[in-house]
Protein backbone atom coordinates (compact mmCIF):
# COMPACT_ATOMS: atom_id res chain seq x y z
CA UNK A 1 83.89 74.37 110.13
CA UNK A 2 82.04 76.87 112.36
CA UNK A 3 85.61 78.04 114.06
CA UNK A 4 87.11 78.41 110.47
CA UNK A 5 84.41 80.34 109.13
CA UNK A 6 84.14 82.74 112.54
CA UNK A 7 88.51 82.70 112.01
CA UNK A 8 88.27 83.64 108.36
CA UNK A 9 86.22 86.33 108.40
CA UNK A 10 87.87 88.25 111.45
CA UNK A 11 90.90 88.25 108.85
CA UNK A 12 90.52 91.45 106.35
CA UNK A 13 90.11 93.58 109.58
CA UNK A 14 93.40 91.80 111.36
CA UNK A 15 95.28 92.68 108.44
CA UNK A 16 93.50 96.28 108.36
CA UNK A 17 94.96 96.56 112.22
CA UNK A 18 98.52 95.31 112.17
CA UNK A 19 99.22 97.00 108.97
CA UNK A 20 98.88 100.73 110.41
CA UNK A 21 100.51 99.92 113.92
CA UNK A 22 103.62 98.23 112.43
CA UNK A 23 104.48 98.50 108.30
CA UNK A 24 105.99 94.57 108.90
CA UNK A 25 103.23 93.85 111.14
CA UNK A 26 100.75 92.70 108.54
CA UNK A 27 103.21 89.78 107.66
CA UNK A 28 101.93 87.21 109.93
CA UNK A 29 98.53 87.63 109.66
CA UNK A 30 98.51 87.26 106.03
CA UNK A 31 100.41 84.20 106.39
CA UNK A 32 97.61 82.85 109.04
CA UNK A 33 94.98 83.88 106.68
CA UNK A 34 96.77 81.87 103.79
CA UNK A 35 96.89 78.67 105.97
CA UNK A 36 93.29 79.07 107.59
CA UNK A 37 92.42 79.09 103.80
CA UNK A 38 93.76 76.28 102.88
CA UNK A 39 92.93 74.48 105.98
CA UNK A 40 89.14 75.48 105.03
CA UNK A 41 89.75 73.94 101.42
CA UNK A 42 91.01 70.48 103.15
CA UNK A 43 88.34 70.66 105.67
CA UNK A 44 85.56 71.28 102.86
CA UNK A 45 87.06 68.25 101.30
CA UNK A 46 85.60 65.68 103.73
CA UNK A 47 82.46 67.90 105.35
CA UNK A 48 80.98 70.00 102.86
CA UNK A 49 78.74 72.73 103.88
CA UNK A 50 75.58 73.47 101.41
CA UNK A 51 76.25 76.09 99.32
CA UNK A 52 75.47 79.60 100.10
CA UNK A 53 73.84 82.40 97.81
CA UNK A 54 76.70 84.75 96.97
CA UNK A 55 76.14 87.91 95.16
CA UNK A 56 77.53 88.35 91.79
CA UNK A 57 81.49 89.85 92.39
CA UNK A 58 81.02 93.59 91.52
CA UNK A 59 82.72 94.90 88.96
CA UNK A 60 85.00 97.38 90.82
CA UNK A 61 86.62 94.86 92.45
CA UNK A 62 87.08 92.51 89.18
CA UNK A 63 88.67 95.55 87.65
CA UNK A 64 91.32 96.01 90.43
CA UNK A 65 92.00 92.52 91.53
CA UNK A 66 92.73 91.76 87.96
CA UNK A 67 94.99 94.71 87.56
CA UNK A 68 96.99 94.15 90.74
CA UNK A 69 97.12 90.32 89.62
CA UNK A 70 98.62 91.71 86.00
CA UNK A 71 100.71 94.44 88.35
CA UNK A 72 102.58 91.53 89.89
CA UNK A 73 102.94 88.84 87.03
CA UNK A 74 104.43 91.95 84.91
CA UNK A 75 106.99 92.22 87.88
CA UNK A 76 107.86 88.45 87.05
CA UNK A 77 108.35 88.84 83.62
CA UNK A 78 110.71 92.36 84.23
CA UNK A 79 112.74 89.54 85.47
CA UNK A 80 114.22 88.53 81.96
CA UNK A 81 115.32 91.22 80.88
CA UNK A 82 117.32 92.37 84.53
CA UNK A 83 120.74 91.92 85.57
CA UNK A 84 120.76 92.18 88.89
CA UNK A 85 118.84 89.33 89.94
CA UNK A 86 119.23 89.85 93.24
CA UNK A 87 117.21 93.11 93.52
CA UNK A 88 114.65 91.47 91.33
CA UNK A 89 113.99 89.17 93.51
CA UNK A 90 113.73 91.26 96.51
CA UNK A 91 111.17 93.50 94.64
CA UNK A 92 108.62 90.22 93.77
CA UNK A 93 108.96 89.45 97.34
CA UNK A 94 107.82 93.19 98.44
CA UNK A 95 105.07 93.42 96.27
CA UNK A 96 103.57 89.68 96.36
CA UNK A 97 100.58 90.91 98.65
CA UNK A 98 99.81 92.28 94.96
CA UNK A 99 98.95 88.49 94.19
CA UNK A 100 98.23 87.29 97.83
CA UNK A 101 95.34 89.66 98.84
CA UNK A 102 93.40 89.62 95.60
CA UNK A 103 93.33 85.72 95.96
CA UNK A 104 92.95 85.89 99.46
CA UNK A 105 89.69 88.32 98.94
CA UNK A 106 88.08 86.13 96.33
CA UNK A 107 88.43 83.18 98.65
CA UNK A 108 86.66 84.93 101.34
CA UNK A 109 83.84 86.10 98.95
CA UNK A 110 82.96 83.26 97.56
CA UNK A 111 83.81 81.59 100.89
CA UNK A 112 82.06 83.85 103.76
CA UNK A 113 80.37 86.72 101.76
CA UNK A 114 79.73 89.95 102.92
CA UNK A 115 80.60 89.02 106.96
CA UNK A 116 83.61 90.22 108.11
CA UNK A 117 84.04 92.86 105.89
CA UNK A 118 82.02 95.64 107.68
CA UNK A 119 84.53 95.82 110.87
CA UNK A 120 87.68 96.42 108.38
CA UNK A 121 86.93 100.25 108.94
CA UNK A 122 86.69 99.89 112.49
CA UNK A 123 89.73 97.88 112.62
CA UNK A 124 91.68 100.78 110.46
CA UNK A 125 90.11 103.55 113.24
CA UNK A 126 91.24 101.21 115.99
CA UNK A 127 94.69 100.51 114.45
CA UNK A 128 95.33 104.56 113.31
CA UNK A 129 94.26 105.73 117.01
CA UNK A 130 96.64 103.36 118.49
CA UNK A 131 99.19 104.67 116.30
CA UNK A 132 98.99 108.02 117.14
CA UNK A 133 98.05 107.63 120.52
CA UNK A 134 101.32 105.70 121.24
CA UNK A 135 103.92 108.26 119.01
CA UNK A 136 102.37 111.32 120.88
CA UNK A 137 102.55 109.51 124.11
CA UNK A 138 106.16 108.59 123.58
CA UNK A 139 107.37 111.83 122.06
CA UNK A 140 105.71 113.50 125.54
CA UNK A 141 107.60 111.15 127.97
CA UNK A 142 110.70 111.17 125.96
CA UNK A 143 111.71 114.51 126.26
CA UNK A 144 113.08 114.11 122.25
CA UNK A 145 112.21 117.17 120.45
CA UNK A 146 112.67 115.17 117.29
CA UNK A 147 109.55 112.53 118.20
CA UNK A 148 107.32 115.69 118.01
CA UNK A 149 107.38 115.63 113.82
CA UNK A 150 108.59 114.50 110.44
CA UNK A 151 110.28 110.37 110.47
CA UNK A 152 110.63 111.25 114.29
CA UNK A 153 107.10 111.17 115.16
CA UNK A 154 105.87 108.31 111.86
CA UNK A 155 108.42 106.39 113.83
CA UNK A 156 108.35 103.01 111.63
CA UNK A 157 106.75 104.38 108.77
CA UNK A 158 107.38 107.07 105.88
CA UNK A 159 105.53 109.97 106.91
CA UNK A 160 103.94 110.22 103.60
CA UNK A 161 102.38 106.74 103.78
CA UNK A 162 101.17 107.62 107.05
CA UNK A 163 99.58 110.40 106.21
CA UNK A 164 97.89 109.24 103.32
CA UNK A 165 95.78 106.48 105.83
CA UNK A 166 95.06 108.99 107.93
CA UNK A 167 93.42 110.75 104.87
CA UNK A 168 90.32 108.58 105.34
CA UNK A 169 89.54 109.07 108.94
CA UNK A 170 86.81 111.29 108.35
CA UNK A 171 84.93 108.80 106.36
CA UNK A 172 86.06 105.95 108.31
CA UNK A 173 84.60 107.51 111.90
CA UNK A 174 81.27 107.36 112.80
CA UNK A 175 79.32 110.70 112.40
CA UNK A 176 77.23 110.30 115.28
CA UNK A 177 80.32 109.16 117.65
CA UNK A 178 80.69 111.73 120.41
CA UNK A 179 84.76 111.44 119.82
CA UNK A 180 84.10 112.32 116.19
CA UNK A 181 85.55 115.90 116.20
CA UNK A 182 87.85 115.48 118.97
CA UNK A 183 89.18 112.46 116.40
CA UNK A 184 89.37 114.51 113.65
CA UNK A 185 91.15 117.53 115.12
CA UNK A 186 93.59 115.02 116.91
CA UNK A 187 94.04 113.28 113.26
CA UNK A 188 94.80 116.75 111.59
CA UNK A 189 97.40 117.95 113.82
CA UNK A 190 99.01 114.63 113.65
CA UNK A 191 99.30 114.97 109.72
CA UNK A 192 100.53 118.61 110.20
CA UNK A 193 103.03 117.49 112.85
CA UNK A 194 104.38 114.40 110.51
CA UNK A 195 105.79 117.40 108.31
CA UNK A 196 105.35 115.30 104.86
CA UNK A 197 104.52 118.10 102.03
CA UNK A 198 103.11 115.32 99.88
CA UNK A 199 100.66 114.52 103.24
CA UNK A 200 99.91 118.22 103.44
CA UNK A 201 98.86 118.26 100.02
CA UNK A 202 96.92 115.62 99.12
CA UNK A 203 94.89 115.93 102.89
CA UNK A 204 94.66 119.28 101.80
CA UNK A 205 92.73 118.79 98.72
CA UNK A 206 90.91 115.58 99.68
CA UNK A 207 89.45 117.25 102.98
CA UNK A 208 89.06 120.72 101.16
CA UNK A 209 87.10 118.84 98.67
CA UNK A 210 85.16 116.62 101.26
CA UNK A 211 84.17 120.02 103.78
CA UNK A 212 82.79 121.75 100.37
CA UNK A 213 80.50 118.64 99.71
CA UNK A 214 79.65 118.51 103.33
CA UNK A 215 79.48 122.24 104.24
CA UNK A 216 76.00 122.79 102.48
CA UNK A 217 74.43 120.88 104.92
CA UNK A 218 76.62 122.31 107.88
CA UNK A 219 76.14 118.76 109.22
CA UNK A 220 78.52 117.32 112.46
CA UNK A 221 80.88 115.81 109.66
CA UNK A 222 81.48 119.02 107.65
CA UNK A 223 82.58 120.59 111.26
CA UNK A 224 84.73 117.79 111.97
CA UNK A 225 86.20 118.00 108.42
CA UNK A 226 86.96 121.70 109.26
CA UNK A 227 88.67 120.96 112.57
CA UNK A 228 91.10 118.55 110.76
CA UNK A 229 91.90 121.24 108.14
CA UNK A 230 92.33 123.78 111.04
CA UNK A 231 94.25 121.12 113.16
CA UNK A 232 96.60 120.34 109.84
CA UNK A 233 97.90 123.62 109.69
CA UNK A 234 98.30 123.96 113.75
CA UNK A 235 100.33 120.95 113.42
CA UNK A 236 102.41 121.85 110.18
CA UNK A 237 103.32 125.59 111.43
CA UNK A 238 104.27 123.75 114.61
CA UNK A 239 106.15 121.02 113.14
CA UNK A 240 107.46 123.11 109.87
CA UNK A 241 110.83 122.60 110.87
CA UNK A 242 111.79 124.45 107.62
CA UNK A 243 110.59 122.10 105.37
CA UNK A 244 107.77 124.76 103.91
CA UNK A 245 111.31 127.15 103.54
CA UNK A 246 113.36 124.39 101.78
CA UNK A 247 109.98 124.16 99.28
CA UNK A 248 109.79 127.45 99.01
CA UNK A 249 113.55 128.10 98.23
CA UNK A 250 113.81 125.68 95.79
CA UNK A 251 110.81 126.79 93.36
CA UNK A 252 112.34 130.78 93.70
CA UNK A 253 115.55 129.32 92.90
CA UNK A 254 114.05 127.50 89.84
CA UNK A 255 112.21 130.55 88.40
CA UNK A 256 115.38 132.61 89.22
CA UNK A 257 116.85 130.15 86.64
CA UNK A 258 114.44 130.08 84.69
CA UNK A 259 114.89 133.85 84.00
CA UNK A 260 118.32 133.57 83.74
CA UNK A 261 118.45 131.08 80.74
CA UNK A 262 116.10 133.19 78.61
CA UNK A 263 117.28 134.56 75.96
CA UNK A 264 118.55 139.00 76.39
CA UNK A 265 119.26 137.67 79.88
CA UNK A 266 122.49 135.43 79.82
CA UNK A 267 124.89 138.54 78.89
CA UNK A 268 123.06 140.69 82.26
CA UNK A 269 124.08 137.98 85.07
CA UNK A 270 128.32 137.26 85.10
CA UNK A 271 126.75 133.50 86.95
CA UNK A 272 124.52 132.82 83.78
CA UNK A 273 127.38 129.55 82.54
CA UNK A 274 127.47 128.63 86.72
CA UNK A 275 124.25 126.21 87.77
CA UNK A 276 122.95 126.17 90.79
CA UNK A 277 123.47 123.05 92.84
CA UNK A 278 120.17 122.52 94.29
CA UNK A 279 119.70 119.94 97.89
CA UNK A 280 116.87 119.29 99.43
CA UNK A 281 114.13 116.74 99.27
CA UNK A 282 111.99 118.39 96.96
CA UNK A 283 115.63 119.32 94.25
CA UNK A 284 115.78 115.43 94.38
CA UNK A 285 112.48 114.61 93.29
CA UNK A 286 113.24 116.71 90.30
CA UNK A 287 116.23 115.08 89.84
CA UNK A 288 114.64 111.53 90.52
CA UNK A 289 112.04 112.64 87.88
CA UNK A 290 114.50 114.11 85.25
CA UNK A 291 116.42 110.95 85.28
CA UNK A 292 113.92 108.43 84.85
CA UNK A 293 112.38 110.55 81.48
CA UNK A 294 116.14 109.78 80.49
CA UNK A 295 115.92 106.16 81.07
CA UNK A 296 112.38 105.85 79.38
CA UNK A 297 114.11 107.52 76.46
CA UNK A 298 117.08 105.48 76.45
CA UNK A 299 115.17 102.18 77.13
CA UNK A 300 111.58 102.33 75.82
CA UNK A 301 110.52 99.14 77.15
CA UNK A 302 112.45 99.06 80.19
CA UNK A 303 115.41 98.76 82.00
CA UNK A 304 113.96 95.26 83.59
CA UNK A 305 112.62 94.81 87.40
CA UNK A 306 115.56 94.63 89.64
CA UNK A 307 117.91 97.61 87.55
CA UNK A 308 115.83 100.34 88.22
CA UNK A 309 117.76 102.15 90.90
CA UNK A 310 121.11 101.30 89.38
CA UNK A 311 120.09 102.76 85.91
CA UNK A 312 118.99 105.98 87.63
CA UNK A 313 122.17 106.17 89.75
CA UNK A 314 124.14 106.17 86.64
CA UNK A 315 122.33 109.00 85.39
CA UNK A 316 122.27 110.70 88.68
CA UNK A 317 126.37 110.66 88.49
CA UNK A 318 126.17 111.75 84.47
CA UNK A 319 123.91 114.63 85.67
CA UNK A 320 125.89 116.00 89.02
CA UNK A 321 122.94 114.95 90.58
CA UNK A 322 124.44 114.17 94.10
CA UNK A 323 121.60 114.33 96.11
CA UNK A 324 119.56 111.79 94.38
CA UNK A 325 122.85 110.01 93.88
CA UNK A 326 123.77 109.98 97.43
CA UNK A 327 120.48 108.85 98.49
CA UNK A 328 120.18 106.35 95.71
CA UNK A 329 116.71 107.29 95.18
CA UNK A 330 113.96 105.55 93.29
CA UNK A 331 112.00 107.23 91.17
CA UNK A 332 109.77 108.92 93.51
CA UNK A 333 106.78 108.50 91.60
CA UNK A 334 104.75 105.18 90.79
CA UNK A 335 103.65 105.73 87.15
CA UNK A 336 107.70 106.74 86.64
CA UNK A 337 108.68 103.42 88.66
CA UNK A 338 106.82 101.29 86.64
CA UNK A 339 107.92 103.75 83.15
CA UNK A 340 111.83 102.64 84.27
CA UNK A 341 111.18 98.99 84.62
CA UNK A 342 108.69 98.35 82.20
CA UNK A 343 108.77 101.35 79.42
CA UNK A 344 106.05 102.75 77.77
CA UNK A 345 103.85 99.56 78.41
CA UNK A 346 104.14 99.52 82.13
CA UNK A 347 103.10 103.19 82.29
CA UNK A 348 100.51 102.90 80.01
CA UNK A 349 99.02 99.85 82.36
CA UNK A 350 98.97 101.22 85.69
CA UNK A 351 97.76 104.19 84.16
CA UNK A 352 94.89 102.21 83.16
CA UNK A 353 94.64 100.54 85.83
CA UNK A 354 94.51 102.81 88.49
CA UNK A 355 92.22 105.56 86.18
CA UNK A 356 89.94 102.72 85.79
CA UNK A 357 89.42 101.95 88.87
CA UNK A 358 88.43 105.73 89.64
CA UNK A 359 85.88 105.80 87.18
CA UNK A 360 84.56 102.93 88.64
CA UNK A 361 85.12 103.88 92.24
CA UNK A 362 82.67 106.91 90.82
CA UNK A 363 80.39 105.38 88.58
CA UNK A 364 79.09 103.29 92.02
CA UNK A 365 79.16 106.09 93.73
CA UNK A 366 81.55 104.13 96.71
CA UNK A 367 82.70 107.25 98.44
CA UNK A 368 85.42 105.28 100.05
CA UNK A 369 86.69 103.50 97.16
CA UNK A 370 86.85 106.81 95.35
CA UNK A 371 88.48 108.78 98.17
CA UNK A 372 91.08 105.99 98.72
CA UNK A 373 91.99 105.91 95.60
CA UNK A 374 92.26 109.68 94.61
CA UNK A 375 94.55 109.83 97.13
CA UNK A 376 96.23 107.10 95.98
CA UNK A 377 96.72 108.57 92.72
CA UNK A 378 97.81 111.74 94.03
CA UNK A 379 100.37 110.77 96.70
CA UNK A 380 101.43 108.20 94.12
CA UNK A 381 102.67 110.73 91.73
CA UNK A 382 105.24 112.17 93.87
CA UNK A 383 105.97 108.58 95.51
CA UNK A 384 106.78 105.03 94.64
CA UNK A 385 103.74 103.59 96.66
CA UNK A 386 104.08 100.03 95.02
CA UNK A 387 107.72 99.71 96.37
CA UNK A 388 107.68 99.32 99.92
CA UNK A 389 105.52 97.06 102.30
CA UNK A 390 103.84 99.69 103.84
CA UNK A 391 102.45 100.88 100.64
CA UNK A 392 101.43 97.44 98.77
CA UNK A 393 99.69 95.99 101.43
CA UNK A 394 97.27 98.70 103.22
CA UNK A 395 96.67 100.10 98.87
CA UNK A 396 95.45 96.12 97.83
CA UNK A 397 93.77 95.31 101.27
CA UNK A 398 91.68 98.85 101.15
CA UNK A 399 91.20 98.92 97.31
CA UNK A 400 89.66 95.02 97.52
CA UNK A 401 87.49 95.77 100.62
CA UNK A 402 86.35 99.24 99.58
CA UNK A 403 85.76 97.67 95.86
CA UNK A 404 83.61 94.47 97.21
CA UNK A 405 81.28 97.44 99.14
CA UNK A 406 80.36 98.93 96.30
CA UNK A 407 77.63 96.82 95.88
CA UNK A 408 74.35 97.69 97.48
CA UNK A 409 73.37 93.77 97.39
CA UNK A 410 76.10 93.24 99.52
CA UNK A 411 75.15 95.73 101.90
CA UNK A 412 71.85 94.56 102.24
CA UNK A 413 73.28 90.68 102.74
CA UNK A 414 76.05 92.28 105.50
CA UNK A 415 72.95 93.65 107.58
C-alpha cells in the first residue's frame, strides 16, 4: 500500500508537468493515475489501512468540481438534439478530463490528503521552464526566423493558451529564489515574443494589477513583476510581426464605418453602399462573434453539441464572412461556445459557474485560485478554452488543486 500511496500522490504534479511541455502529453499520466486508483480501491479491498483524519472538502473546490462535473454531463445530453454525431462524439472525448480530474481529485483527498499537492506548483515552474528553455534553444540553433514568435515559437501549443500559464509564474516562483527575477524577465519576453494579443492583454492586466498590490511594499516580487511587464513589451515590439498593425487597422477601419453609416454622412462618401471586406484574426473574431448571436437567436436552446461549427459556417457563407468561413472557426469565445450548443441555459451556467467560483476564489482569499481564474475568465472571452486539450486539462487540474488550497486546515496538515 505504501508504493501506491507514495505513486498516487506524485500524480497531480505529473499531470501539472506533462501538460505544459506537450498539450497531448498529459494523456498518459491521467490514464496511470486512473489505474493506480483503482488498483488502490482493489488493494484496500483485502488490506485496509485505518482511516485517516481528512479535513472537511472546502467549499471552493465543491463549487467547481460540481460545475465541471455538470459542464461535461450537459455535453452528453447536447448529444440528442445533434446531427452530426460524429463531431459530438469527438467533443465528449476532448473535454472528459472535465469528469476525469474532478473524480480523480476527490479520490486523492479523501485518499492521501493534503500530500502531494504542495509540489504541483513546482512541477508547473519545472514544466513552463523546460518549455521555454527548449523553444528558445531551438529557435537559436535553427536559424528559422519564424521559431523566434507567434505559433513558431508556442510550437505545439496555441500561443494564447501558452501564455495564459505563463500568467502565473510570478506567484508560482519562489520570492526568495535567487533566479526569481531573472525567471520573470525571461517569462515576460517569452509572452511578448509568442505575439498572442489575447496573451498581451490579459498578462497585461493581471501583472499590472499584481505590481500595484505589490509595489507598496517595493518588495523582491513587485520588482520581478515589473521586469516581466518590461520584458513583455521587449518581447512583443520584437516579435510584433504586424500583428499590433493588423489590430490597429481593423478598429480605424471599424470607426471609419462607423462614421460612414450615420445618418448626414451616407450622401458625402460615393463608397457609403460598398462594405469593407475586413481579414485578419481579430475581423474574424468579430465575425465568429456576430454569427453565433445569430445562432442563439435562431436556436434559443441550442444548436446541439457536435453542430456548432457547421451552424456557424452556414452563417459565415450567408454573411460573406470568408475569413471565419475559410478557417471554419469556432466561436472564439467560451461563454458564446457553450451559448451555440446549449442556448440561453448553457450560457447562463458557465456563467455561473465560472463567476462563482471567483467569488469564492476571493472570499478565501486563495490568491492563486483567484488569479487563475481571472485569467481564465478573461482569455476565455475571446477564446474557446473548453474546446481543445490544452485548455480542459491544465483549467480543471489548476482550478481543483488551487481550490483544495484554499483551506488553511489543509495547509497546516501539508506542513
Amino acid at each position: 500500500m505504501r508504493s501506491f500511496n507514495k505513486a498516487l500522490q506524485a500524480m497531480p504534479a505529473t499531470v501539472a508537468l506533462f501538460m505544459v511541455l506537450n498539450p497531448r502529453w498529459s494523456t498518459l499520466p491521467l490514464a496511470v493515475w486512473f489505474l493506480l486508483a483503482v488498483a488502490y480501491e482493489a488493494a484496500r479491498l483485502f488490506n485496509a489501512p485505518p482511516a485517516a483524519d481528512r479535513v472537511v472538502l472546502p467549499r471552493a473546490f465543491r463549487w467547481f468540481a460540481g460545475g465541471s462535473v455538470l459542464m461535461y454531463f450537459l455535453m452528453a445530453v447536447g448529444l440528442s438534439w445533434t446531427e452530426n454525431m460524429a463531431a459530438g462524439w469527438f467533443a465528449l472525448e476532448v473535454k472528459f478530463s472535465l469528469l476525469l480530474i474532478p473524480l480523480l481529485m476527490l479520490h486523492h483527498w479523501h485518499r492521501q490528503g493534503a500530500k502531494g499537492l504542495n509540489a504541483v506548483p513546482m512541477a508547473l515552474v519545472a514544466g513552463l521552464l523546460m518549455f521555454m528553455g527548449w523553444r528558445l534553444v531551438l529557435a537559436s540553433v535553427s536559424g528559422d526566423a519564424e521559431l523566434w514568435r507567434y505559433d513558431g515559437l508556442a510550437g505545439p501549443f496555441h500561443p494564447t493558451y501558452m501564455g495564459m500559464y505563463l500568467v502565473l509564474m510570478p506567484l508560482l516562483l519562489r520570492e526568495k529564489s535567487k533566479w526569481y527575477n531573472l525567471a520573470l524577465v525571461v517569462t515576460g519576453v517569452f509572452v511578448g515574443l509568442l505575439a498572442s494579443k489575447a496573451a498581451w492583454i490579459v498578462a497585461g492586466l493581471v501583472w499590472g494589477c499584481l505590481l500595484v498590490m505589490h509595489g507598496k511594499r517595493r518588495g523582491f516580487r513587485a520588482w520581478g513583476i515589473g521586469m516581466a511587464l518590461v520584458g513583455m513589451c521587449l518581447g512583443g515590439w520584437l516579435g510584433d510581426g504586424g500583428r499590433l498593425n493588423e489590430f490597429t487597422g481593423y478598429v480605424s477601419a471599424e470607426l471609419v464605418s462607423t462614421q460612414v453609416d450615420s445618418p448626414g454622412r451616407a450622401a458625402d462618401s460615393p463608397q457609403s453602399n460598398q462594405p469593407t471586406v475586413k481579414v485578419g484574426s481579430s475581423a474574424g473574431r468579430m465575425q465568429a462573434w456576430n454569427a453565433s448571436l445569430e445562432v442563439l437567436e435562431a436556436a434559443p436552446f441550442g444548436v446541439g453539441t457536435g453542430d456548432v461549427t457547421d451552424a456557424l459556417c452556414e452563417v459565415y457563407a450567408e454573411s460573406n464572412s470568408q475569413y471565419a468561413l475559410e478557417k471554419r472557426m469556432n466561436p472564439h469565445s467560451t461563454w458564446l461556445q457553450l451559448a451555440v450548443s446549449h442556448g440561453w441555459i448553457g450560457l447562463l451556467l458557465i456563467l455561473l459557474w465560472w463567476f462563482g467560483t471567483v467569488a469564492w476564489a476571493f472570499r478565501v482569499q486563495n490568491a492563486l485560485l483567484l488569479t487563475w481564474s481571472i485569467a481564465w475568465v478573461l482569455n476565455g472571452t475571446i477564446e474557446s478554452l473548453l474546446e481543445l486539450q490544452q485548455g480542459v486539462v491544465p483549467t480543471i487540474l489548476l482550478c481543483c488543486v488551487f481550490a483544495l488550497s484554499s483551506s488553511r486546515a489543509l495547509e497546516a496538515k501539508a506542513n
